[in-house]
C-alpha atoms as a PDB file:
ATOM      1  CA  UNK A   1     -40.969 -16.807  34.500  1.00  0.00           C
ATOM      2  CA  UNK A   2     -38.669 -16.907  37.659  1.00  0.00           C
ATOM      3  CA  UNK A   3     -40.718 -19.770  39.077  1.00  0.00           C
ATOM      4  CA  UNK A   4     -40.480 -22.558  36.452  1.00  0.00           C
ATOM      5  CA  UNK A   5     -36.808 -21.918  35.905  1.00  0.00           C
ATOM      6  CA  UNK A   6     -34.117 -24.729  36.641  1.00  0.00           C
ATOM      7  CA  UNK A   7     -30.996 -24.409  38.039  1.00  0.00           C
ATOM      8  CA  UNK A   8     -28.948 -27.103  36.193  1.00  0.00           C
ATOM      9  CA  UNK A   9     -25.554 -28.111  36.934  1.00  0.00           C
ATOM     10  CA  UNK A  10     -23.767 -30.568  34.967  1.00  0.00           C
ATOM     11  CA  UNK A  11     -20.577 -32.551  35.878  1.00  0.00           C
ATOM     12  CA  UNK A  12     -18.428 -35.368  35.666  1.00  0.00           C
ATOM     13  CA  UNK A  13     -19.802 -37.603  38.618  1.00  0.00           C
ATOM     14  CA  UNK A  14     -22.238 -37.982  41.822  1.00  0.00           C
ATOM     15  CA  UNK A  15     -22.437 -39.921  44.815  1.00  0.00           C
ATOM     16  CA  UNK A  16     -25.446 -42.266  45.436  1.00  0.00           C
ATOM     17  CA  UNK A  17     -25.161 -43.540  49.326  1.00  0.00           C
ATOM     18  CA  UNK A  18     -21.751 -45.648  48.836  1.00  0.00           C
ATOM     19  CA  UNK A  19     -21.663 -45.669  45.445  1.00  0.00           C
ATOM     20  CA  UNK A  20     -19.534 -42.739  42.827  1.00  0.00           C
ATOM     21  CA  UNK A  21     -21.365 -42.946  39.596  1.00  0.00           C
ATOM     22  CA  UNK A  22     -18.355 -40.610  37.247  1.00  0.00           C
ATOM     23  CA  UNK A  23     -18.491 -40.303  33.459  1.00  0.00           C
ATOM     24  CA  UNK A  24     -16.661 -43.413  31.738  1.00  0.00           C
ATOM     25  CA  UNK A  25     -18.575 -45.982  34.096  1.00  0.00           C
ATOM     26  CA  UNK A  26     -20.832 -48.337  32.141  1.00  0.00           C
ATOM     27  CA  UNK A  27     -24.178 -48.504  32.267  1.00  0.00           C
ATOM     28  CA  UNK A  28     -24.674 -51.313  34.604  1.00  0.00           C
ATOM     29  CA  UNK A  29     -23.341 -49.310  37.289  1.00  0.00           C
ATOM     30  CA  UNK A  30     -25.960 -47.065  36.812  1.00  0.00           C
ATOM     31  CA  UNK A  31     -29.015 -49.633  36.634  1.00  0.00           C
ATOM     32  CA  UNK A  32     -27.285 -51.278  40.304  1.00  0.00           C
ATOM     33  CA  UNK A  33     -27.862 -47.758  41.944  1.00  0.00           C
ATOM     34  CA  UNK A  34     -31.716 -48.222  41.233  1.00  0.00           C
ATOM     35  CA  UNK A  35     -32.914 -45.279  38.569  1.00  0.00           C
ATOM     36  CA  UNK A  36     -36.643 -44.112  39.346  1.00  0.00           C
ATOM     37  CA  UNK A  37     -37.274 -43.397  36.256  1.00  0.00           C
ATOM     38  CA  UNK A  38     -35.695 -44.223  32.258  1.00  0.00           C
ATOM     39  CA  UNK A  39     -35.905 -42.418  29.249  1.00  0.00           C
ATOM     40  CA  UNK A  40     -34.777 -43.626  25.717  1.00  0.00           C
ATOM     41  CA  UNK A  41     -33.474 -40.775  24.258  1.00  0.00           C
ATOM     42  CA  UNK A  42     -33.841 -40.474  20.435  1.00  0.00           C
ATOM     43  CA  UNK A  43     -32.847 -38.475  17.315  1.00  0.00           C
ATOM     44  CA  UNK A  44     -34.685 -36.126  15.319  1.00  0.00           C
ATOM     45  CA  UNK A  45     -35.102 -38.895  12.695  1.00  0.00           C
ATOM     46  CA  UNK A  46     -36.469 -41.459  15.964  1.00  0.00           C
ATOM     47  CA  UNK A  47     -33.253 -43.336  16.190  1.00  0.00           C
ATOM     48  CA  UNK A  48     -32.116 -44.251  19.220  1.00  0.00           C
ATOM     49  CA  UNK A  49     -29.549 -42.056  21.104  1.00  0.00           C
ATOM     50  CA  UNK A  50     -28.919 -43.551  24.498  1.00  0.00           C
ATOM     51  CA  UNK A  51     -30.678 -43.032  27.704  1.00  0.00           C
ATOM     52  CA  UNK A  52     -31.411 -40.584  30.788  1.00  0.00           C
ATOM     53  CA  UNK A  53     -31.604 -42.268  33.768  1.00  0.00           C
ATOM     54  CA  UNK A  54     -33.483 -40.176  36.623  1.00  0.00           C
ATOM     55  CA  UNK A  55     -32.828 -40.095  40.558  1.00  0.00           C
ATOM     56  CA  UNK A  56     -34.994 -38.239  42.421  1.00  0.00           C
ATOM     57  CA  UNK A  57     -33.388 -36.718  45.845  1.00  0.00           C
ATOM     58  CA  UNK A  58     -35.119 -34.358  47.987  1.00  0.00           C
ATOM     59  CA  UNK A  59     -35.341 -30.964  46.113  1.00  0.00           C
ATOM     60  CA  UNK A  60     -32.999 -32.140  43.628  1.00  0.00           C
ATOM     61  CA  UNK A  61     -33.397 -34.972  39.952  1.00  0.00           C
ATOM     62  CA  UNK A  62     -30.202 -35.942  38.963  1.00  0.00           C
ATOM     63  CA  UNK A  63     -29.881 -37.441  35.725  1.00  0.00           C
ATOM     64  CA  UNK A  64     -27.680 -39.650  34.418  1.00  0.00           C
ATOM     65  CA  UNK A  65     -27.127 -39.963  30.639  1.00  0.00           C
ATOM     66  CA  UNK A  66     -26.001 -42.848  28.482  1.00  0.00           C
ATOM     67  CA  UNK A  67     -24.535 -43.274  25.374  1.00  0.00           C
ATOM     68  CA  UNK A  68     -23.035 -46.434  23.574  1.00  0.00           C
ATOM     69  CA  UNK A  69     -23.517 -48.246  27.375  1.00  0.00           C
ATOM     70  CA  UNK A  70     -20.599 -45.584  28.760  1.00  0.00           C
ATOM     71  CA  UNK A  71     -22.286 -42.365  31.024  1.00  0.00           C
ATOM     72  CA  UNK A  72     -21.066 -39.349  28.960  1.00  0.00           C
ATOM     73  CA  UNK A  73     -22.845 -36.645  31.811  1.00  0.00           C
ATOM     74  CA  UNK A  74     -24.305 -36.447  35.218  1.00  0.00           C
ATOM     75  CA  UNK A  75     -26.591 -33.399  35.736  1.00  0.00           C
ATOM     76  CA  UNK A  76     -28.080 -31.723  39.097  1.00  0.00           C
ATOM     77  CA  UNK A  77     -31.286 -30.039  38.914  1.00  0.00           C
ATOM     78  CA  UNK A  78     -32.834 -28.310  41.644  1.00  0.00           C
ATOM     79  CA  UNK A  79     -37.080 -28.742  41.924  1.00  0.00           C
END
């Protein structure tokens, strides 16, 4: 069980080479750093409920989630 945990730290911002991505930034800024991956994130009734935007880093995704076109959290997780 040790081996598929996920250390996962959540925060208020990140750095991406020159760029601070911080919570209150729209979503544009997010799309400019170059996500490798987006996911449309939905409710339990299939509604839509913003989006997770994925970075991968060596030994490290960091996701960046959207709601209403604002990021609301920035997340670390180690691979």
């Amino acid at each position: 069980m040790a081996d598929s945990a996920r250390s996962t730290d959540c925060g208020q911002s990140e750095r991406f080479g020159s760029r601070l991505i911080m919570a209150g930034d729209s979503e544009r800024r997010v799309i400019e750093a170059g996500p490798d991956r987006t996911v449309r994130l939905e409710t339990r009734e299939g509604g839509a409920a913003g989006y997770r935007h994925d970075f991968y880093r060596r030994g490290v995704t960091i996701q960046v989630y959207v709601q209403a076109g604002r990021v609301v959290r920035v997340c670390r997780m180690r691979d």
